[in-house]
PDB file of N, CA and C in Angstrom:
ATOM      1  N   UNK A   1      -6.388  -3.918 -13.940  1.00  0.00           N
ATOM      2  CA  UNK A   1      -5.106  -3.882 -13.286  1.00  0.00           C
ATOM      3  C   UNK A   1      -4.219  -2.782 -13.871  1.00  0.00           C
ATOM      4  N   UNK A   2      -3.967  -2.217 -15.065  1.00  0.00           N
ATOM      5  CA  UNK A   2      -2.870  -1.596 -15.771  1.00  0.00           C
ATOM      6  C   UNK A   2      -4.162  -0.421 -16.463  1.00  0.00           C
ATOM      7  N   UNK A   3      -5.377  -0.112 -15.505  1.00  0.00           N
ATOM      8  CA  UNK A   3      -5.842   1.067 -15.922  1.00  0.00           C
ATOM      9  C   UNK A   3      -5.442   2.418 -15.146  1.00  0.00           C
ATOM     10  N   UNK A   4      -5.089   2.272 -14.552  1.00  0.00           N
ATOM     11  CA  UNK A   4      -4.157   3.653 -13.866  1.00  0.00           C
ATOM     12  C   UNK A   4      -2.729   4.012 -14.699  1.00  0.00           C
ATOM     13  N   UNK A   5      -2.314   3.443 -15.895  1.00  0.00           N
ATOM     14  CA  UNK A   5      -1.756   3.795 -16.835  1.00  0.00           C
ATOM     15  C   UNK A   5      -0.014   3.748 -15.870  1.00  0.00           C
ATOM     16  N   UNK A   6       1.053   3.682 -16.471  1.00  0.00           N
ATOM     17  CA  UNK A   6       2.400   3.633 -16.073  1.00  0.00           C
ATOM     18  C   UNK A   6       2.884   4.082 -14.585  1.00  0.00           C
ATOM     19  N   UNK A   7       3.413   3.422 -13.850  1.00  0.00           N
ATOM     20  CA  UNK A   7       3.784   3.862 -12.983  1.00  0.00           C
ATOM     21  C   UNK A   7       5.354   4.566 -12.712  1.00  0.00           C
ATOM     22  N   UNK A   8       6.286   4.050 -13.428  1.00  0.00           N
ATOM     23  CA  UNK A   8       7.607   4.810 -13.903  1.00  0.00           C
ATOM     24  C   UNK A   8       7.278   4.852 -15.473  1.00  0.00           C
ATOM     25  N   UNK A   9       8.206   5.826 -15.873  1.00  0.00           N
ATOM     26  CA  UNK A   9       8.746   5.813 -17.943  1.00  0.00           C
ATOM     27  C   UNK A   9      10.176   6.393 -17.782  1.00  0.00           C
ATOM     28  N   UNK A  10      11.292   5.088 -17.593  1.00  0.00           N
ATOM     29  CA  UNK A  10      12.685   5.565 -16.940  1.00  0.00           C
ATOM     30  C   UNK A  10      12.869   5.614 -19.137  1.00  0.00           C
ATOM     31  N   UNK A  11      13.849   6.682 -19.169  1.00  0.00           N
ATOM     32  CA  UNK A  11      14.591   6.295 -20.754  1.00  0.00           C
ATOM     33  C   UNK A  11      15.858   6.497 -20.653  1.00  0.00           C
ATOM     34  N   UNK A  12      16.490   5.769 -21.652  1.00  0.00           N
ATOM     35  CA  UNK A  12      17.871   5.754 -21.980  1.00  0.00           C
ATOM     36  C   UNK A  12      17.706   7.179 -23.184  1.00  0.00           C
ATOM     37  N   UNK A  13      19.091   7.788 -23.159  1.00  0.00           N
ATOM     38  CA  UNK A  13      18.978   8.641 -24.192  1.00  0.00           C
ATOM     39  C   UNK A  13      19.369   7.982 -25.874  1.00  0.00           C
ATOM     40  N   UNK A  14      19.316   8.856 -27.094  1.00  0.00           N
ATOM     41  CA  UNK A  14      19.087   8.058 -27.833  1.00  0.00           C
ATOM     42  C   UNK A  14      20.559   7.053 -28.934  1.00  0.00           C
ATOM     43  N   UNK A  15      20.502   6.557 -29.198  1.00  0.00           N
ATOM     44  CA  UNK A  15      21.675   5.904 -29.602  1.00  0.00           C
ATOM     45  C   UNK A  15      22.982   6.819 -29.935  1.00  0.00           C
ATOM     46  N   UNK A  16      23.686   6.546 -29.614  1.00  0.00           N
ATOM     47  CA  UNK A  16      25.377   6.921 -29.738  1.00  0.00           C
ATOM     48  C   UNK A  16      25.666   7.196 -31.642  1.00  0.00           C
ATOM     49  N   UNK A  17      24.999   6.353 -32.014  1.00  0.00           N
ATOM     50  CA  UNK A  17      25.141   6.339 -33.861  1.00  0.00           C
ATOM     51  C   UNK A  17      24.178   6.748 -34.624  1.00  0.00           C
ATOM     52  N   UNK A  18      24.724   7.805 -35.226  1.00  0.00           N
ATOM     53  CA  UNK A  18      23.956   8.519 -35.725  1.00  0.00           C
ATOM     54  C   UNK A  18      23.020   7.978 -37.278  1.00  0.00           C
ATOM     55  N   UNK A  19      23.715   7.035 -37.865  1.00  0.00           N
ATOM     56  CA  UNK A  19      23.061   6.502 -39.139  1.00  0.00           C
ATOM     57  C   UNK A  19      22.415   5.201 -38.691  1.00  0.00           C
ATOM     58  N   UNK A  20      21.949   4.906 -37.641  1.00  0.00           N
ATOM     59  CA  UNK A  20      21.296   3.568 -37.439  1.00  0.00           C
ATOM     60  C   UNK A  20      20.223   3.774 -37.920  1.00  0.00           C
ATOM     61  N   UNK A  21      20.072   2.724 -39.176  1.00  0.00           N
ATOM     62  CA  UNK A  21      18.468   2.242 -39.608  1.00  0.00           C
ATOM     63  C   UNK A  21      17.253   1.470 -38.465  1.00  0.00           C
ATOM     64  N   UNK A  22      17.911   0.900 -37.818  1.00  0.00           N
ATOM     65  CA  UNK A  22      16.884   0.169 -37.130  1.00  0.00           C
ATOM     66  C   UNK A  22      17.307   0.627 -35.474  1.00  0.00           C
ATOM     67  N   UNK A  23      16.539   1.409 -34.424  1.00  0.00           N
ATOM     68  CA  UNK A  23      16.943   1.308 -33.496  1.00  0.00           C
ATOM     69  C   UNK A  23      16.140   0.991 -32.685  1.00  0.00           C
ATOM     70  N   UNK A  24      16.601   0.253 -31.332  1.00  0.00           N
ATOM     71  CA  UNK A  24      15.749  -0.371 -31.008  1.00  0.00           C
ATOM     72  C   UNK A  24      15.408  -0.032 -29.100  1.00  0.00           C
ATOM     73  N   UNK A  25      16.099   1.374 -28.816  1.00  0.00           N
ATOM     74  CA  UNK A  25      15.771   1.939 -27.316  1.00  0.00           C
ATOM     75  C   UNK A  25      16.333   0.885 -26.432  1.00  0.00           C
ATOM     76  N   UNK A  26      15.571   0.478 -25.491  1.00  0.00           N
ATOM     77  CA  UNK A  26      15.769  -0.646 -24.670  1.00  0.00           C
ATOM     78  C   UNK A  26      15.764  -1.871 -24.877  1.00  0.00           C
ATOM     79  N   UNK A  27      17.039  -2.813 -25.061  1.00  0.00           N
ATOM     80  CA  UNK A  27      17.165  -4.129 -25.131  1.00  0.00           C
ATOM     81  C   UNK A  27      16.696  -4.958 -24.158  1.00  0.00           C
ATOM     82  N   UNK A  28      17.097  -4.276 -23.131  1.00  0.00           N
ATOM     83  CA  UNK A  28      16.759  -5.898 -22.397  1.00  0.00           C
ATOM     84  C   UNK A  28      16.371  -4.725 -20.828  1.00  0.00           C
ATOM     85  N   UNK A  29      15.572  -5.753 -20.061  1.00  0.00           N
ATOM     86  CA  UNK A  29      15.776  -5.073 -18.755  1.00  0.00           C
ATOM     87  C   UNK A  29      15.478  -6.163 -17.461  1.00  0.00           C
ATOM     88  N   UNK A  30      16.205  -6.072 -16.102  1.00  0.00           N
ATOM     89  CA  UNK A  30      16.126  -7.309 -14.984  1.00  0.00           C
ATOM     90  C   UNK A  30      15.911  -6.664 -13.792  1.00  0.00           C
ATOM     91  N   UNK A  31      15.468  -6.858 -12.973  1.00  0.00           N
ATOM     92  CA  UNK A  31      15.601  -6.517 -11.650  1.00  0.00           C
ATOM     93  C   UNK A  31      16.355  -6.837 -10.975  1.00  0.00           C
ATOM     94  N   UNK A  32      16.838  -5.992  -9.965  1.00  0.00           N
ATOM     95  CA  UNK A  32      18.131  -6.886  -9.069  1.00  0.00           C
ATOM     96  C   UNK A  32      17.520  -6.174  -7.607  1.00  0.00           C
ATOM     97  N   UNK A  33      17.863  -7.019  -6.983  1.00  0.00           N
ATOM     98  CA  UNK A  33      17.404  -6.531  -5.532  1.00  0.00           C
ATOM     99  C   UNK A  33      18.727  -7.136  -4.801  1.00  0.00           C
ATOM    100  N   UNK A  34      18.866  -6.759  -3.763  1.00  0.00           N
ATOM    101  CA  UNK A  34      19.936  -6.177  -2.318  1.00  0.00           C
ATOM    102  C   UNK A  34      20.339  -5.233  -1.497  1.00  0.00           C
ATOM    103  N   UNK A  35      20.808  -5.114  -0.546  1.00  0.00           N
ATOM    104  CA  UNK A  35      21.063  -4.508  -0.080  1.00  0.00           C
ATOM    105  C   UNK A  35      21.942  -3.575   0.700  1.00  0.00           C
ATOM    106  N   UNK A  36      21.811  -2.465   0.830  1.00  0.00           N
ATOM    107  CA  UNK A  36      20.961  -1.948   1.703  1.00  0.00           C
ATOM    108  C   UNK A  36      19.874  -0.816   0.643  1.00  0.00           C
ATOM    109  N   UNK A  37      20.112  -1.173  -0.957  1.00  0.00           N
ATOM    110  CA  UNK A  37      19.086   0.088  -1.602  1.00  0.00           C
ATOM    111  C   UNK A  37      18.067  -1.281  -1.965  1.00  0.00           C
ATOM    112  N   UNK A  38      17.341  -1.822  -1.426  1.00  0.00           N
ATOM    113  CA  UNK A  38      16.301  -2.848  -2.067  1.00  0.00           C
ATOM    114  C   UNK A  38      16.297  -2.976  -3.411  1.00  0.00           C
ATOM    115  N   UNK A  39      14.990  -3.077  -4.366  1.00  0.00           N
ATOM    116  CA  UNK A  39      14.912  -3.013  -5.616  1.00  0.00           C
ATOM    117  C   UNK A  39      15.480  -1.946  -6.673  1.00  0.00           C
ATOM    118  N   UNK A  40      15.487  -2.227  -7.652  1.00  0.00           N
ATOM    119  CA  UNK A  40      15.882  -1.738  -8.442  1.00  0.00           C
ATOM    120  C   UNK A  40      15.985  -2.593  -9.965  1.00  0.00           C
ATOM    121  N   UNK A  41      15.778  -1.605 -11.250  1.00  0.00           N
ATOM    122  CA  UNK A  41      15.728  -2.144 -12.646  1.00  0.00           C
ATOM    123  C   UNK A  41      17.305  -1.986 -13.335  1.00  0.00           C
ATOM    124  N   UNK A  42      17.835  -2.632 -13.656  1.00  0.00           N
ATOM    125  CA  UNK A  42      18.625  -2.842 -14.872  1.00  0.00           C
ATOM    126  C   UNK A  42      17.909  -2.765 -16.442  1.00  0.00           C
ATOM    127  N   UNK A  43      18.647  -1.853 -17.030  1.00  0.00           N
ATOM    128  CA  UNK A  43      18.194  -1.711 -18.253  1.00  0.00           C
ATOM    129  C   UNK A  43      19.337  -1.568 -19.303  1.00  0.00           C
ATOM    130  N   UNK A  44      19.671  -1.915 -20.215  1.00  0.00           N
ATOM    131  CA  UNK A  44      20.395  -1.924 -21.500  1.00  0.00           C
ATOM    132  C   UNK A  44      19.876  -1.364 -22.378  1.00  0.00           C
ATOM    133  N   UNK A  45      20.513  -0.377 -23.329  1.00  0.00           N
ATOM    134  CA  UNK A  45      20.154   0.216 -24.541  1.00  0.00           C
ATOM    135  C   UNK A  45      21.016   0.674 -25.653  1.00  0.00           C
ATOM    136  N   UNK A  46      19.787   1.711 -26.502  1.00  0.00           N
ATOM    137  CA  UNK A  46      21.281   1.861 -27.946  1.00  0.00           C
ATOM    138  C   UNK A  46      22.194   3.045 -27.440  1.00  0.00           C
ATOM    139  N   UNK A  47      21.921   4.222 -26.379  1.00  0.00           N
ATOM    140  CA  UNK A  47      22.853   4.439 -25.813  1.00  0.00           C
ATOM    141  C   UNK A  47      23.840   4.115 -25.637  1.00  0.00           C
ATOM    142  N   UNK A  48      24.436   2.777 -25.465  1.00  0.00           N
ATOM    143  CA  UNK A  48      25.933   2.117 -25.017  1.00  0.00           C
ATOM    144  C   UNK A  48      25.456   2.069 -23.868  1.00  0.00           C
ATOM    145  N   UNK A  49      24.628   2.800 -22.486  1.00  0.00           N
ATOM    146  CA  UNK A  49      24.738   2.634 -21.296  1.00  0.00           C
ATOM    147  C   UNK A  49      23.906   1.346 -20.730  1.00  0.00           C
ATOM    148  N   UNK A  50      24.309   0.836 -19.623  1.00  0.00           N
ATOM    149  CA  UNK A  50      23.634   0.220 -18.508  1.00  0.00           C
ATOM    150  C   UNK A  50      23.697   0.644 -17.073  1.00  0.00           C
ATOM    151  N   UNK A  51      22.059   1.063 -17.431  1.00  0.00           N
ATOM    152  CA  UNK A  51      21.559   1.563 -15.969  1.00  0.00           C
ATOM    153  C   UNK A  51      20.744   1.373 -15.344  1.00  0.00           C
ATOM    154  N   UNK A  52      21.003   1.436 -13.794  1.00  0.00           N
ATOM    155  CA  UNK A  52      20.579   1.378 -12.320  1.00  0.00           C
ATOM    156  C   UNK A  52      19.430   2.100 -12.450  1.00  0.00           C
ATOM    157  N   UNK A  53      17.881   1.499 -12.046  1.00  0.00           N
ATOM    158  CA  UNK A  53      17.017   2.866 -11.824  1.00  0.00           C
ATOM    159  C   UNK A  53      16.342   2.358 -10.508  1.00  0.00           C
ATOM    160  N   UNK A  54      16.657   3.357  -9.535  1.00  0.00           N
ATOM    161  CA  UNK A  54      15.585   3.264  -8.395  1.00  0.00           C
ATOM    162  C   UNK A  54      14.231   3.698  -8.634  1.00  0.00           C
ATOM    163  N   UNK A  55      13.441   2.267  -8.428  1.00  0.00           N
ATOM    164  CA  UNK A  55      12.157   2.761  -8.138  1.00  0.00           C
ATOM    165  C   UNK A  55      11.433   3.096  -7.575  1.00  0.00           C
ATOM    166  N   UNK A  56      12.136   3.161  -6.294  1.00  0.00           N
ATOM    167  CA  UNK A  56      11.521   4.345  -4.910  1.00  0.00           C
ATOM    168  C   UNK A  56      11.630   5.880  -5.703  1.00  0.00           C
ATOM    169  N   UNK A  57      12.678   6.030  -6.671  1.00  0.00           N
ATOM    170  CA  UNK A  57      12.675   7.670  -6.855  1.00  0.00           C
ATOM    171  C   UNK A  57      11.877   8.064  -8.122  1.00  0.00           C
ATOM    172  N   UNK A  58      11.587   9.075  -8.385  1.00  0.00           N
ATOM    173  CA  UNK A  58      10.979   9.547  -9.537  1.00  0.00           C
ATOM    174  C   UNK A  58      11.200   9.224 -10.973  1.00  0.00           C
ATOM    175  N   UNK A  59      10.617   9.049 -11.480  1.00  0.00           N
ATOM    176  CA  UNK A  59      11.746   9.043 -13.440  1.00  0.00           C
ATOM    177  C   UNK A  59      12.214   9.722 -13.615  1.00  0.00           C
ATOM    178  N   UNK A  60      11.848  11.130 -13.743  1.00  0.00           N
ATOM    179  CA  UNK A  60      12.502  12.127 -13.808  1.00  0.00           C
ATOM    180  C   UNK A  60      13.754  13.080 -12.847  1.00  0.00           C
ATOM    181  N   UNK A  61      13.956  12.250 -11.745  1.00  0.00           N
ATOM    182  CA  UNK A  61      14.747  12.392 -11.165  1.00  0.00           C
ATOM    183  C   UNK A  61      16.109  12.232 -11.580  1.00  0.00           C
ATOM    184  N   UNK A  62      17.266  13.588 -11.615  1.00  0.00           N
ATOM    185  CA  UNK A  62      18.087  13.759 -12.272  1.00  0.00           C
ATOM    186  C   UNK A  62      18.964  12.848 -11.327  1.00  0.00           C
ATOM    187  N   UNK A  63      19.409  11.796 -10.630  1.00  0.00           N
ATOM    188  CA  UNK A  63      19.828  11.318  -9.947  1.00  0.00           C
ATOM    189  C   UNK A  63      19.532   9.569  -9.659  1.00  0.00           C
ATOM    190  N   UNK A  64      18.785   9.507 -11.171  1.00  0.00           N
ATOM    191  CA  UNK A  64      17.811   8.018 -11.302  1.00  0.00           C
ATOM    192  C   UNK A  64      18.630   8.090 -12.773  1.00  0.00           C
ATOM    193  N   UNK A  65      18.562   6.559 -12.845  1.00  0.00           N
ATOM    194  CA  UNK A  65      19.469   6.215 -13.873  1.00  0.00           C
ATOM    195  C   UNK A  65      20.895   5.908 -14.116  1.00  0.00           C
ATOM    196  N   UNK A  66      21.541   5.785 -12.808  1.00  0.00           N
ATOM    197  CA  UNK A  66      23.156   5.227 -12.587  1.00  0.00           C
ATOM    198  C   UNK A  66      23.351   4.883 -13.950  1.00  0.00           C
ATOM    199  N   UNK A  67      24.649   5.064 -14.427  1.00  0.00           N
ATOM    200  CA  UNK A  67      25.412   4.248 -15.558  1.00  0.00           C
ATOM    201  C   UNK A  67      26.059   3.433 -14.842  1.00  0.00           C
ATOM    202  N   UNK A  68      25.853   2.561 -14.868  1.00  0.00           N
ATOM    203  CA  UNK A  68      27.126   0.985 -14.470  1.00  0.00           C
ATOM    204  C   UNK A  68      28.163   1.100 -15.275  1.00  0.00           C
ATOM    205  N   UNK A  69      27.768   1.007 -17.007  1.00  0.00           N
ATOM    206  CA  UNK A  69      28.724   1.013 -17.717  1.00  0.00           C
ATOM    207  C   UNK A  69      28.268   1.776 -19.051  1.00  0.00           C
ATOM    208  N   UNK A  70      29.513   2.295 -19.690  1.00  0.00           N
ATOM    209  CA  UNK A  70      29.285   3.347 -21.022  1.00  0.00           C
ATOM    210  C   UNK A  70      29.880   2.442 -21.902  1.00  0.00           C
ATOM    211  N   UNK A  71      29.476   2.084 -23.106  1.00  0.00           N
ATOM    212  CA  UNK A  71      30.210   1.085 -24.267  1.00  0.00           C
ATOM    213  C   UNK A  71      30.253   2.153 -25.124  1.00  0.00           C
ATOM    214  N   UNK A  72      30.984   1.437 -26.103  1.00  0.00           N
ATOM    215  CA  UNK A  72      31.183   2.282 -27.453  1.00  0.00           C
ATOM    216  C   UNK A  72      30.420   2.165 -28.541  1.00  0.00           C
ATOM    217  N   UNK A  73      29.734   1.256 -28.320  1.00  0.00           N
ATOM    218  CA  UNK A  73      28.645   0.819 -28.937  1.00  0.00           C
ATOM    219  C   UNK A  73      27.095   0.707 -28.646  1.00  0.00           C
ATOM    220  N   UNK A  74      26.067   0.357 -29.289  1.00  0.00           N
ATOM    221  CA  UNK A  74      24.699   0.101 -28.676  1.00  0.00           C
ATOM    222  C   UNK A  74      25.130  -1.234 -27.735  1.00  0.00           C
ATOM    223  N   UNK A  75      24.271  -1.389 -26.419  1.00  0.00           N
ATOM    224  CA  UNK A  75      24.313  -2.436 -25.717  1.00  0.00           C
ATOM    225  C   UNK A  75      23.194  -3.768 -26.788  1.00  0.00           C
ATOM    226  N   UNK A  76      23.867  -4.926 -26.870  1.00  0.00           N
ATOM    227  CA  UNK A  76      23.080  -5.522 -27.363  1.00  0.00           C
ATOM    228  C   UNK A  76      21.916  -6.727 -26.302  1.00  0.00           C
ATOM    229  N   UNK A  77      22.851  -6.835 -25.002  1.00  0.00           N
ATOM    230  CA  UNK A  77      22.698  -7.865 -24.183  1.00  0.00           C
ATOM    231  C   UNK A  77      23.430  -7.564 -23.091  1.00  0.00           C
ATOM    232  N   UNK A  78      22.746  -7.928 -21.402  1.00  0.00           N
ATOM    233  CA  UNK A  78      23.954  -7.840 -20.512  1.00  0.00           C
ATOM    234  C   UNK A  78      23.082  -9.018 -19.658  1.00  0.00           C
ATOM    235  N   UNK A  79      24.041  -9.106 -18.952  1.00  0.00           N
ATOM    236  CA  UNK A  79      23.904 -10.665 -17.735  1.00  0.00           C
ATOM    237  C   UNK A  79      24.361  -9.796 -16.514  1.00  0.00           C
ATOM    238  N   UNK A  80      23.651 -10.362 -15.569  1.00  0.00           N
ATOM    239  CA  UNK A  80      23.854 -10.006 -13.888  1.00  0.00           C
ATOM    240  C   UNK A  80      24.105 -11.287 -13.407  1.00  0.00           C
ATOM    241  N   UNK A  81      25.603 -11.518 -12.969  1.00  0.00           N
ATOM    242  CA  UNK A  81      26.135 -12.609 -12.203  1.00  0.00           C
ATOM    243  C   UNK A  81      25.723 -12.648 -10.416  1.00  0.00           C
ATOM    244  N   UNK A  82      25.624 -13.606 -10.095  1.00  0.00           N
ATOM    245  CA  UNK A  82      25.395 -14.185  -8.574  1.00  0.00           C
ATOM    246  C   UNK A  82      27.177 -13.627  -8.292  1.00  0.00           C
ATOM    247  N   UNK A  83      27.202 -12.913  -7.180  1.00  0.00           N
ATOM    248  CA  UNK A  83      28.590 -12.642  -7.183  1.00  0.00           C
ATOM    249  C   UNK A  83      28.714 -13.489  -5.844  1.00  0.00           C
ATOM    250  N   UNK A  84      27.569 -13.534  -5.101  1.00  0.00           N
ATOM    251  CA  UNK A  84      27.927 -14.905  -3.676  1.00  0.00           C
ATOM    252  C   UNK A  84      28.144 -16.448  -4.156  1.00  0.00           C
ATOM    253  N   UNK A  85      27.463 -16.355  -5.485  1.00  0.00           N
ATOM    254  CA  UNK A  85      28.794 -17.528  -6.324  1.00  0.00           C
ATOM    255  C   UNK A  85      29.800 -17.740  -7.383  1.00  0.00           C
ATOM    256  N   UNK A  86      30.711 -16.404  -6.307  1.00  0.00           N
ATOM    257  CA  UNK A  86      31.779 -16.388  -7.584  1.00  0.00           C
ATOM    258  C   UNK A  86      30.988 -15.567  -9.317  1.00  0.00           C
ATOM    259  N   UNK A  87      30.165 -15.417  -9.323  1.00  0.00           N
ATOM    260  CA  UNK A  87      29.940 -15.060 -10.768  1.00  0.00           C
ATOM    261  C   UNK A  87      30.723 -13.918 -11.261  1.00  0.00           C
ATOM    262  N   UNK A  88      30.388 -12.912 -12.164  1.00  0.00           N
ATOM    263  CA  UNK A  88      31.140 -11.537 -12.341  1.00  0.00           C
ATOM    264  C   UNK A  88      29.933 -10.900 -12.251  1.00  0.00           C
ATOM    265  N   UNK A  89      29.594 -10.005 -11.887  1.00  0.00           N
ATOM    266  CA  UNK A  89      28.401  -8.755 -11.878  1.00  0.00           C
ATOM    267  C   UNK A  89      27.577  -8.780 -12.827  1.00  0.00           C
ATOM    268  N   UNK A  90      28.954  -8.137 -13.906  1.00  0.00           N
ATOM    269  CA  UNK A  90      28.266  -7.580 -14.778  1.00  0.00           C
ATOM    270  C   UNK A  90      28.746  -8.223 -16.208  1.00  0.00           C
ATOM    271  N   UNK A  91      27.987  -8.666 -17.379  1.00  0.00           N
ATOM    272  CA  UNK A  91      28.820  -8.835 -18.586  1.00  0.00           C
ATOM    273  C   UNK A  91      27.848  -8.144 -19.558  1.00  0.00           C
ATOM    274  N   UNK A  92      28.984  -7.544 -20.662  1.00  0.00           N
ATOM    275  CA  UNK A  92      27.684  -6.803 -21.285  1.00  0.00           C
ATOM    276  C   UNK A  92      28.653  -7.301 -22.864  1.00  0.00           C
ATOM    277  N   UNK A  93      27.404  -7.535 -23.767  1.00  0.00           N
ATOM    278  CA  UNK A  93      27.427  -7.526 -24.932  1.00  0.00           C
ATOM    279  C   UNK A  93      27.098  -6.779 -26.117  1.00  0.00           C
ATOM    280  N   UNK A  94      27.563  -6.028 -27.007  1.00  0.00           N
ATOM    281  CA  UNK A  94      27.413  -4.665 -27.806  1.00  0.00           C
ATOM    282  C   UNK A  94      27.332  -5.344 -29.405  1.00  0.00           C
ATOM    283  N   UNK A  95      26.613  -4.308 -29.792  1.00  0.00           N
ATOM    284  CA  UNK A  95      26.172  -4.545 -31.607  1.00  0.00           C
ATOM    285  C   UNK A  95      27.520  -4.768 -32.336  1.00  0.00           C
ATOM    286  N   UNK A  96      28.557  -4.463 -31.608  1.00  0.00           N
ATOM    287  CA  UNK A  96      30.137  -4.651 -32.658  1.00  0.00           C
ATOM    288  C   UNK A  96      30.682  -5.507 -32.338  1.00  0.00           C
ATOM    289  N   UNK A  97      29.856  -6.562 -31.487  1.00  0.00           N
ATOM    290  CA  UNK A  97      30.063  -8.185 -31.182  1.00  0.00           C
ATOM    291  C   UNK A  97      31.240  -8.156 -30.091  1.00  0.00           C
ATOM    292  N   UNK A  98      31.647  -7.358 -29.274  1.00  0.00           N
ATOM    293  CA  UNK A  98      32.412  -7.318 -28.259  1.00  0.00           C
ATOM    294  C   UNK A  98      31.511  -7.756 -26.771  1.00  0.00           C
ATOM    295  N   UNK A  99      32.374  -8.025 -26.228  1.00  0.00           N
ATOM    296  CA  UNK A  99      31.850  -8.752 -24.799  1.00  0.00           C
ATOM    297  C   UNK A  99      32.884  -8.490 -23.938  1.00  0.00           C
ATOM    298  N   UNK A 100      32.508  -7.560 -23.049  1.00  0.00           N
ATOM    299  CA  UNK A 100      32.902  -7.113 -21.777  1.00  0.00           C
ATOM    300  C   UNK A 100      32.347  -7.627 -20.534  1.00  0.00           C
ATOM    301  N   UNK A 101      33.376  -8.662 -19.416  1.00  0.00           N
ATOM    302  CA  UNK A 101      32.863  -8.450 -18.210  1.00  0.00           C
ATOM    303  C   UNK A 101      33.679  -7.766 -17.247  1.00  0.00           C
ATOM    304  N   UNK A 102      32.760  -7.384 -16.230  1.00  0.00           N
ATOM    305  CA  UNK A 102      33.524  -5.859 -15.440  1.00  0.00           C
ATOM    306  C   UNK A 102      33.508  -6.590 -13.798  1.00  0.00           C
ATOM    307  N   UNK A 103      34.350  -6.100 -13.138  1.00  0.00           N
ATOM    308  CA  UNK A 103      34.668  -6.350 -11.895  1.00  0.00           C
ATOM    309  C   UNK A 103      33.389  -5.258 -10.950  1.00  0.00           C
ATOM    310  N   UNK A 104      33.711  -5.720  -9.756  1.00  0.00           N
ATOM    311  CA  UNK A 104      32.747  -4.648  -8.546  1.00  0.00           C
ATOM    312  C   UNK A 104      32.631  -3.597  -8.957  1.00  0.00           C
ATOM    313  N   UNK A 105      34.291  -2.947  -9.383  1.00  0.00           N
ATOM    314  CA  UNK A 105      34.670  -1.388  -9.548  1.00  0.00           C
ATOM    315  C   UNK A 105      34.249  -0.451 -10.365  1.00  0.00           C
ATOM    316  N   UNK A 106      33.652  -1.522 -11.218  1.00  0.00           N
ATOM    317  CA  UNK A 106      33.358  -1.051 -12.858  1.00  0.00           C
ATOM    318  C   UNK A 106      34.009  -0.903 -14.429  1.00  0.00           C
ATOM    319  N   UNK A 107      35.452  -1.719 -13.469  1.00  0.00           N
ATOM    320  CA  UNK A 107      36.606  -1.421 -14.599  1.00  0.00           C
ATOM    321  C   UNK A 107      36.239  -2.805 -15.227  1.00  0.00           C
ATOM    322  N   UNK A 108      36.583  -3.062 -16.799  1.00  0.00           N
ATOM    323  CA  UNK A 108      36.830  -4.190 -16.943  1.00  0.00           C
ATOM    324  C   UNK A 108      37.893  -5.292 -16.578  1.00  0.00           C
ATOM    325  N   UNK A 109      37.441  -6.572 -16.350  1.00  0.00           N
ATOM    326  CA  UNK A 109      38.902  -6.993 -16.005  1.00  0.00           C
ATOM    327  C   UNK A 109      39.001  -8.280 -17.277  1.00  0.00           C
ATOM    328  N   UNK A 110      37.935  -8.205 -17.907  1.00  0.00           N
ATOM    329  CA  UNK A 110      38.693  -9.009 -19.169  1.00  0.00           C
ATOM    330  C   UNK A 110      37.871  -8.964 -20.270  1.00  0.00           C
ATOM    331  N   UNK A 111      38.380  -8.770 -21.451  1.00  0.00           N
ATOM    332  CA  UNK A 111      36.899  -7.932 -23.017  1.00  0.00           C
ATOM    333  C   UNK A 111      37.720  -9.426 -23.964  1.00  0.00           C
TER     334      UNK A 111
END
């Protein structure tokens, strides 16, 4: 099954902090599907970013990889809310123990 070797290799660039002993690339990653762009991966990293990757498009496609959101920190954790029940989108959690959740817009509306 997994002998035709990778079918995407999406990356985050590399952590925001420059003296980190331990880093750890990609924390976490989910799929979200809807529409009208079908699938798509969520990914968290030591970047600070969380991003959108279409997997209809290339990896290397300079246009793959949406930032949802830029932290100031490494992402440690994020959650994708049901927003048809009331949830919030997006909440993201960072190595400096802050917790941000963000509205549709992308702004936060409460840390």
């Amino acid at each position: 099954m997994l002998a035709r070797g990778p079918l995407h290799a999406f990356a985050h660039e590399d952590s925001n902090k420059p003296d980190r002993r331990a880093m750890y690339g990609v924390v976490k990653t989910e799929w979200v599907c809807g529409a009208p762009y079908g699938v798509g991966l969520v990914s968290g990293g030591a970047d600070g970013c969380v991003r959108l990757w279409d997997v209809r498009r290339a990896s290397d496609d300079p246009h793959n990889g949406t930032v949802l959101v830029k932290c100031d920190n490494d992402v440690s954790t994020f959650a994708l809310g049901d927003v048809y029940k009331g949830e919030a989108p997006l909440i993201v959690g960072v190595c400096s123990g802050k917790v941000t959740v963000l509205e549709h817009t992308n702004a936060p509306f409460w840390e």
